[in-house]
PDB file of N, CA and C in Angstrom:
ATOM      1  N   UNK A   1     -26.880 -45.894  19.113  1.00  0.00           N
ATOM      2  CA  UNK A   1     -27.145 -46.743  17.982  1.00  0.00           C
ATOM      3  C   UNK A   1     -26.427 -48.077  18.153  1.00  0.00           C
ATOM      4  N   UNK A   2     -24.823 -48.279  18.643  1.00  0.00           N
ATOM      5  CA  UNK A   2     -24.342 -49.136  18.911  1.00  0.00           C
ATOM      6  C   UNK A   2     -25.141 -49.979  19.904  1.00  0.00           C
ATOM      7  N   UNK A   3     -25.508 -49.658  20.512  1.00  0.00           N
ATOM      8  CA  UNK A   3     -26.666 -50.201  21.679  1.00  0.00           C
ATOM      9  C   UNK A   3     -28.613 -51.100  21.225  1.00  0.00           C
ATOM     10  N   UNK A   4     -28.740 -50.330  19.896  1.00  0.00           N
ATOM     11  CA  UNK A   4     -29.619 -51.059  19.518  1.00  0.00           C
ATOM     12  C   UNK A   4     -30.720 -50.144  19.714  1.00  0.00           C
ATOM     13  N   UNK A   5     -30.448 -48.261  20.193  1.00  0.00           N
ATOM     14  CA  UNK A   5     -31.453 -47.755  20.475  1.00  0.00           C
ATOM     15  C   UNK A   5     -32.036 -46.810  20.216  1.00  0.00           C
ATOM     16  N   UNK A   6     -33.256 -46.424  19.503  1.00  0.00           N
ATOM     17  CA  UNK A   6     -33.715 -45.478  18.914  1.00  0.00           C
ATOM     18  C   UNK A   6     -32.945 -44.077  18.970  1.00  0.00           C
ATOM     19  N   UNK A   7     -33.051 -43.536  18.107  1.00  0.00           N
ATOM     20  CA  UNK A   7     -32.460 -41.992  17.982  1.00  0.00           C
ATOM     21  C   UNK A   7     -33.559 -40.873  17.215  1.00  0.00           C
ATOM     22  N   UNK A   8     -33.669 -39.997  18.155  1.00  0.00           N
ATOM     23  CA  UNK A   8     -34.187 -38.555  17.032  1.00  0.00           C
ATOM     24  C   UNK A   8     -33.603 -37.369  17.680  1.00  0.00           C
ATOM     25  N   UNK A   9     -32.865 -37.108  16.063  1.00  0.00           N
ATOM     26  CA  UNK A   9     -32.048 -35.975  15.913  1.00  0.00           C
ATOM     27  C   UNK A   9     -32.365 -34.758  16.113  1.00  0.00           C
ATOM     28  N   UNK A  10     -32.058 -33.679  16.926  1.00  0.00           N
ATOM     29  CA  UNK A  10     -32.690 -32.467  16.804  1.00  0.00           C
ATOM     30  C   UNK A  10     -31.154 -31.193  16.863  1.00  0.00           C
ATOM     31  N   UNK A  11     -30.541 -31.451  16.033  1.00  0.00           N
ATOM     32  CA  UNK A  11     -29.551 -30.484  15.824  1.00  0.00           C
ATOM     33  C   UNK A  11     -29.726 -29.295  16.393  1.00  0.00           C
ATOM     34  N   UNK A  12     -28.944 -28.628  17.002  1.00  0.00           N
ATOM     35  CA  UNK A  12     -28.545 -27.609  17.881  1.00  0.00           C
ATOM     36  C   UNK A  12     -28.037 -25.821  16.747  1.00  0.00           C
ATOM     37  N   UNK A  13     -28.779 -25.550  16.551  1.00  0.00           N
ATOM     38  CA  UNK A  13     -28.951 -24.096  15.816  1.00  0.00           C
ATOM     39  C   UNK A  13     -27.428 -23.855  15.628  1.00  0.00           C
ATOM     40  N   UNK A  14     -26.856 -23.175  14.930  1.00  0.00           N
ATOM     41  CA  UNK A  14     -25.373 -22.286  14.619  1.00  0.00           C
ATOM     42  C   UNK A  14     -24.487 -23.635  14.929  1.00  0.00           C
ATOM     43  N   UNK A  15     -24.411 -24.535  14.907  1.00  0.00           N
ATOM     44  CA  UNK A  15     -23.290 -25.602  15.208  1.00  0.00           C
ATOM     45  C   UNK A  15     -23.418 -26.384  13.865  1.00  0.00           C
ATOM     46  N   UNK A  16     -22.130 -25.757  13.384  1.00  0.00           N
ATOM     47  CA  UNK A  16     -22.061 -26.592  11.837  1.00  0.00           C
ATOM     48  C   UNK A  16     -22.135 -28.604  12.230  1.00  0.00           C
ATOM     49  N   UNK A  17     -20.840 -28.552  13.180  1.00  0.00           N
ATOM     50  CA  UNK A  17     -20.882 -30.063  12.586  1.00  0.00           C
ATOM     51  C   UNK A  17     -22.265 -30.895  13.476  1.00  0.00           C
ATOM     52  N   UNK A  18     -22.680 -29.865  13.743  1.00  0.00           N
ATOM     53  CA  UNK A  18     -24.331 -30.636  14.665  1.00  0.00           C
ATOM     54  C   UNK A  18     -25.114 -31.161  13.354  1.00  0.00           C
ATOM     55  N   UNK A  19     -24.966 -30.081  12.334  1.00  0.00           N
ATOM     56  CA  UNK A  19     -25.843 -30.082  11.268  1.00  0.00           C
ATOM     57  C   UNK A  19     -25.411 -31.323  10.192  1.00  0.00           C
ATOM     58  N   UNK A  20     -24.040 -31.251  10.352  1.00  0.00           N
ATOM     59  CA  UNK A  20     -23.407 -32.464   9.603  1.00  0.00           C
ATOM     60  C   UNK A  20     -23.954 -33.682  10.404  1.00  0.00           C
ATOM     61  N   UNK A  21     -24.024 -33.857  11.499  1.00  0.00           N
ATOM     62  CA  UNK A  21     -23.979 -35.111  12.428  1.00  0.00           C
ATOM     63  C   UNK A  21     -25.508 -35.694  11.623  1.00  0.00           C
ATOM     64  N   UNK A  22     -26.268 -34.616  11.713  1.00  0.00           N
ATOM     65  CA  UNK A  22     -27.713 -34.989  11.405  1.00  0.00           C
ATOM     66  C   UNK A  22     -28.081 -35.564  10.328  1.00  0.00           C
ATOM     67  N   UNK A  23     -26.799 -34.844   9.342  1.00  0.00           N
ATOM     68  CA  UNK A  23     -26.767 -35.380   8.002  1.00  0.00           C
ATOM     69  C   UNK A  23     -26.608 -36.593   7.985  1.00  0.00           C
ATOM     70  N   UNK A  24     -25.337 -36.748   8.597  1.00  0.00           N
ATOM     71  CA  UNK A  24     -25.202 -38.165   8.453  1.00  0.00           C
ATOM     72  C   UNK A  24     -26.460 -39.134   8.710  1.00  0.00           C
ATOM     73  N   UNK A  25     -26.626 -38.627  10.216  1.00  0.00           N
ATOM     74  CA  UNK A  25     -27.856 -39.572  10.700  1.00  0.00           C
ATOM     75  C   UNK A  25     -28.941 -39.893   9.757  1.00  0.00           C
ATOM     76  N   UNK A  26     -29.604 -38.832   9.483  1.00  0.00           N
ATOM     77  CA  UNK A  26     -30.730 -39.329   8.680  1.00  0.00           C
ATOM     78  C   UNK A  26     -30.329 -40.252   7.218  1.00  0.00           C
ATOM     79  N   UNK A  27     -29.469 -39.959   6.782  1.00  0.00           N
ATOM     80  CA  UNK A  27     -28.616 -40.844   5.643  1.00  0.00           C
ATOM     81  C   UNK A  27     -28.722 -42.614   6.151  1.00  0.00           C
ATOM     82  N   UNK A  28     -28.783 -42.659   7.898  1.00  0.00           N
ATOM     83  CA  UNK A  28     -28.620 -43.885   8.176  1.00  0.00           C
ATOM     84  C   UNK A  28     -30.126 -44.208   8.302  1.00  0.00           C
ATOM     85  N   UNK A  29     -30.979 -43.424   8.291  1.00  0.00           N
ATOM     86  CA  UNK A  29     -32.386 -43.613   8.464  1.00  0.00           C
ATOM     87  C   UNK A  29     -33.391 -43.426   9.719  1.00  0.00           C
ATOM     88  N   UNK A  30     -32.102 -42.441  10.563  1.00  0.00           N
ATOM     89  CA  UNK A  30     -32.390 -41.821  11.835  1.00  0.00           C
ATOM     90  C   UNK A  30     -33.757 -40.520  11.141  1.00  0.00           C
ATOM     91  N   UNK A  31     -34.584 -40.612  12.453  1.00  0.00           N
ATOM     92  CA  UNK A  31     -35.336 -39.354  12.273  1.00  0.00           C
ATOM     93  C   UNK A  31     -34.873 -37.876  12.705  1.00  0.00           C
ATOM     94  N   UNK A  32     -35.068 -37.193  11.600  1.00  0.00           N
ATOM     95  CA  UNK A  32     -33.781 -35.730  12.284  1.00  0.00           C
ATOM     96  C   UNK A  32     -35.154 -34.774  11.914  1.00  0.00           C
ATOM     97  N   UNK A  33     -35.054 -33.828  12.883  1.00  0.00           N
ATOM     98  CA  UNK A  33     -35.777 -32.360  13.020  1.00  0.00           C
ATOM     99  C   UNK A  33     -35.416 -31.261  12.760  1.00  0.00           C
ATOM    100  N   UNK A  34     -35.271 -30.433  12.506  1.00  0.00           N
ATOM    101  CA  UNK A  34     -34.426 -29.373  12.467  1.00  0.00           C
ATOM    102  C   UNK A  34     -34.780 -28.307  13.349  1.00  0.00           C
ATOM    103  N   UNK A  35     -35.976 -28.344  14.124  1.00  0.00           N
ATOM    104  CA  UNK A  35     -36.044 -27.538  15.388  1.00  0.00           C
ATOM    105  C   UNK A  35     -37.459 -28.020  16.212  1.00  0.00           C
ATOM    106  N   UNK A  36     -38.167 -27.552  17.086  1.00  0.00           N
ATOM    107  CA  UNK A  36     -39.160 -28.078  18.242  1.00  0.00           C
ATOM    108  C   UNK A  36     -39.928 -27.168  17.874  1.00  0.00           C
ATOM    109  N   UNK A  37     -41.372 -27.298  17.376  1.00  0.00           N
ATOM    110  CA  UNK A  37     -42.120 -26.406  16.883  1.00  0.00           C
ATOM    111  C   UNK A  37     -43.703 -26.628  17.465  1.00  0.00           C
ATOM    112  N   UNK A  38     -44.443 -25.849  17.102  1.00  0.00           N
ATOM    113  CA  UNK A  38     -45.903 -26.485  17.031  1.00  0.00           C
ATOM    114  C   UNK A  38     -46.389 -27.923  16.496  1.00  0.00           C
ATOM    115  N   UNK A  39     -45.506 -28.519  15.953  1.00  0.00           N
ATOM    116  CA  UNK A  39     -45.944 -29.578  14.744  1.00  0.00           C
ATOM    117  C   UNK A  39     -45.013 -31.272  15.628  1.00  0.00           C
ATOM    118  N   UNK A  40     -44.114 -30.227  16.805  1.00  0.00           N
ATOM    119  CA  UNK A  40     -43.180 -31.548  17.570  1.00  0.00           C
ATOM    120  C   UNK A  40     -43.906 -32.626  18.073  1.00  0.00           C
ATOM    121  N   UNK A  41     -45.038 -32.332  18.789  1.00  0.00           N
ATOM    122  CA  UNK A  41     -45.941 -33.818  19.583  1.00  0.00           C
ATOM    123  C   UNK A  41     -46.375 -34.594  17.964  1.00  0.00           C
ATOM    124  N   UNK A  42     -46.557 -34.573  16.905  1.00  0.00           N
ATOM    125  CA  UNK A  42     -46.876 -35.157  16.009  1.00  0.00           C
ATOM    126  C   UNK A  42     -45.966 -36.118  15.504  1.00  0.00           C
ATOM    127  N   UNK A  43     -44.553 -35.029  15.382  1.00  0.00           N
ATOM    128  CA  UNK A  43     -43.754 -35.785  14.624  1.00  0.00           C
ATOM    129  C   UNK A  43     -43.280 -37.046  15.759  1.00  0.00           C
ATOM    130  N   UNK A  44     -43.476 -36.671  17.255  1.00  0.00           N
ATOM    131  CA  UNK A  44     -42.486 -37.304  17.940  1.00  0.00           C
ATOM    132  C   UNK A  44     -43.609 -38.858  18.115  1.00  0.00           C
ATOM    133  N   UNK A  45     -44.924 -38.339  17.671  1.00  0.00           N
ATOM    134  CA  UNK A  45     -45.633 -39.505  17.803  1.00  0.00           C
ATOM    135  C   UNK A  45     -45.325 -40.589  16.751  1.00  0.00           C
ATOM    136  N   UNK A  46     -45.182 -39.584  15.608  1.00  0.00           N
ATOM    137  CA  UNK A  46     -44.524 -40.752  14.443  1.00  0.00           C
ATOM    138  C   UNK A  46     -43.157 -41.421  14.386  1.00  0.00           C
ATOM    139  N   UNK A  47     -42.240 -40.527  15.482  1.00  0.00           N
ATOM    140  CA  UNK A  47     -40.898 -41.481  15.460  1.00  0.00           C
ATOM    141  C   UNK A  47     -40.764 -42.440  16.271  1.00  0.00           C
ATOM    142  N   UNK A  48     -42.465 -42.450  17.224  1.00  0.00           N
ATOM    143  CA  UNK A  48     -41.999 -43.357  18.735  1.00  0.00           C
ATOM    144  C   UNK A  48     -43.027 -44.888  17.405  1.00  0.00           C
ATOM    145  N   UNK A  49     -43.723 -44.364  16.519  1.00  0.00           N
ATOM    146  CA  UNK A  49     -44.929 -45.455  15.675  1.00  0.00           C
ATOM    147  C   UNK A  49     -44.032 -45.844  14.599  1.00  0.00           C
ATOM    148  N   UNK A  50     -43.428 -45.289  13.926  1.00  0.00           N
ATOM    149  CA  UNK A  50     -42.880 -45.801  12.984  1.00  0.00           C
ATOM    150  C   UNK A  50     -41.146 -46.036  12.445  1.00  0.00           C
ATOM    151  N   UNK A  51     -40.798 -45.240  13.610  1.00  0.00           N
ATOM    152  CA  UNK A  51     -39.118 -45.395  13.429  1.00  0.00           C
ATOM    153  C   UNK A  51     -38.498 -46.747  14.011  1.00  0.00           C
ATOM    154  N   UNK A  52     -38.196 -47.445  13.713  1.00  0.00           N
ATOM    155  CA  UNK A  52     -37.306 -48.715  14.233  1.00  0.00           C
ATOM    156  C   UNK A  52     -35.795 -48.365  14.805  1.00  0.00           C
ATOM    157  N   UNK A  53     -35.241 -48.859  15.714  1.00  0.00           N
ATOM    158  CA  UNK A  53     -33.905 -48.233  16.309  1.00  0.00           C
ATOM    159  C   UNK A  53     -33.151 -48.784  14.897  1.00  0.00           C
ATOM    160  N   UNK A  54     -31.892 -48.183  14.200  1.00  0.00           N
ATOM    161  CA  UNK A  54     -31.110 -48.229  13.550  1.00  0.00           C
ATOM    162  C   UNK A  54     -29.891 -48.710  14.163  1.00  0.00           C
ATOM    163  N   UNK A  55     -29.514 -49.589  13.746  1.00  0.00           N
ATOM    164  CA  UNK A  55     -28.589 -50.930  14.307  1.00  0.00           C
ATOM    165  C   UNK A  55     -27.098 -50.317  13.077  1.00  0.00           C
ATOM    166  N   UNK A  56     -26.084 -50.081  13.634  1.00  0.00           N
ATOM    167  CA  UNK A  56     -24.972 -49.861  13.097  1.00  0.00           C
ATOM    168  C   UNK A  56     -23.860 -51.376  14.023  1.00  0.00           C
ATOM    169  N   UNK A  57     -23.675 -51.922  13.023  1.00  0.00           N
ATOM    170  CA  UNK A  57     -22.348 -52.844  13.557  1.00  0.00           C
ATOM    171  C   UNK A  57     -20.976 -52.086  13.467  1.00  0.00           C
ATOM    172  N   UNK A  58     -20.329 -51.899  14.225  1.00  0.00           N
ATOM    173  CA  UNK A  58     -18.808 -51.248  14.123  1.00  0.00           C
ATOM    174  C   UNK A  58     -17.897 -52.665  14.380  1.00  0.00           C
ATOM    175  N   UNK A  59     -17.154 -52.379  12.896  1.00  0.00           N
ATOM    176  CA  UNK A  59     -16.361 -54.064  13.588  1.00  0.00           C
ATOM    177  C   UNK A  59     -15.212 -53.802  14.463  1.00  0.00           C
ATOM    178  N   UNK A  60     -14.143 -54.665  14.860  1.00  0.00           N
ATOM    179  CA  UNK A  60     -13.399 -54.424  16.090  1.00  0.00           C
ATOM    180  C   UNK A  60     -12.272 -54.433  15.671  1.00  0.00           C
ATOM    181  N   UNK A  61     -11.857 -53.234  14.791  1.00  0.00           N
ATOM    182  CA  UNK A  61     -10.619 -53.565  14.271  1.00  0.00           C
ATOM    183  C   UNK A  61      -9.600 -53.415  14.878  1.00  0.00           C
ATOM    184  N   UNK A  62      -9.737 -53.316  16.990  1.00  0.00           N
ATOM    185  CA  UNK A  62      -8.146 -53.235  17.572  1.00  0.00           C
ATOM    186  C   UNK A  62      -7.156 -54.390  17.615  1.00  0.00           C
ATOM    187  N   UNK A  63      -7.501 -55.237  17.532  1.00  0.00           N
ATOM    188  CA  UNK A  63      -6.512 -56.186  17.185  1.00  0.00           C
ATOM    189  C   UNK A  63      -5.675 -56.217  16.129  1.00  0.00           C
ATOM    190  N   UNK A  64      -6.264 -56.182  15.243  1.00  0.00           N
ATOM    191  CA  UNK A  64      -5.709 -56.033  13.417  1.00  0.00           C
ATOM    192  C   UNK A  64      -4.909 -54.469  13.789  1.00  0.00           C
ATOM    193  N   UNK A  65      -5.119 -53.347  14.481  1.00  0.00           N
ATOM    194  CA  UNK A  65      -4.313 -52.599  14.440  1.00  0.00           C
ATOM    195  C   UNK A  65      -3.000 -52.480  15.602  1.00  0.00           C
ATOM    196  N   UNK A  66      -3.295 -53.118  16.121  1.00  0.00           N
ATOM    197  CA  UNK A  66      -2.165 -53.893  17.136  1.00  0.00           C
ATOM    198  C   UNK A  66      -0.879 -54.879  16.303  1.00  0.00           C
ATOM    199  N   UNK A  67      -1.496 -55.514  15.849  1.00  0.00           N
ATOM    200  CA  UNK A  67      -0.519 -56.172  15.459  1.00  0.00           C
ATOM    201  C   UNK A  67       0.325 -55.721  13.897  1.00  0.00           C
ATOM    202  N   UNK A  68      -0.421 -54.724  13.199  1.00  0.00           N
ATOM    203  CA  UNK A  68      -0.005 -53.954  12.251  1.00  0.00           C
ATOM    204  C   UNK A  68       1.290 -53.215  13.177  1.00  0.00           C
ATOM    205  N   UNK A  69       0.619 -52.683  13.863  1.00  0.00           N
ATOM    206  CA  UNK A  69       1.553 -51.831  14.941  1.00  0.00           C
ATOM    207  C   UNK A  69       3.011 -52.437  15.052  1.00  0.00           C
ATOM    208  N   UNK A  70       2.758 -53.538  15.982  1.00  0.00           N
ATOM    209  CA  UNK A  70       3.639 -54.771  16.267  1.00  0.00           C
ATOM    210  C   UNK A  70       4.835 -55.016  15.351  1.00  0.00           C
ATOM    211  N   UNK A  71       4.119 -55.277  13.929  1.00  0.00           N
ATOM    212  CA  UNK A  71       5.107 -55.604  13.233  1.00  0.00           C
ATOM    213  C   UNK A  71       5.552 -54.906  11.995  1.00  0.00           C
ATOM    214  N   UNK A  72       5.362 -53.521  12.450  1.00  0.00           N
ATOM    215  CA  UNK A  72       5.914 -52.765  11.862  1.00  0.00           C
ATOM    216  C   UNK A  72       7.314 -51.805  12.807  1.00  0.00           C
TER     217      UNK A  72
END
């Protein structure tokens, strides 16, 4: 996502925080699945037609924590 590049989620069965991850994701407007079925070539046609890559900015807060550091 930092990269600018499409994502679809397909969470990994019995792995709680897989299921959380997904949560999150789709919250950001990622396309999430919850498993590969008969119905997958459809959906995957609609995430390659209508999903836009989801752009997350992370700002760069190592400096500001460097110098917190510093002068403390």
């Amino acid at each position: 996502m930092f990269l600018g590049k499409k994502v679809l989620s397909i969470p990994q069965t019995s792995q709680y925080e897989q299921g959380c991850n997904a949560s999150a994701l789709k919250k950001l407007g990622v396309m999430t699945l919850s498993k590969i079925d008969t119905h997958f070539s459809t959906q995957l046609t609609r995430w390659f037609d209508e999903y836009a890559p989801v752009v997350v900015d992370y700002p760069d807060e190592t400096e500001g924590i460097i110098q917190k550091l510093i002068s403390n």
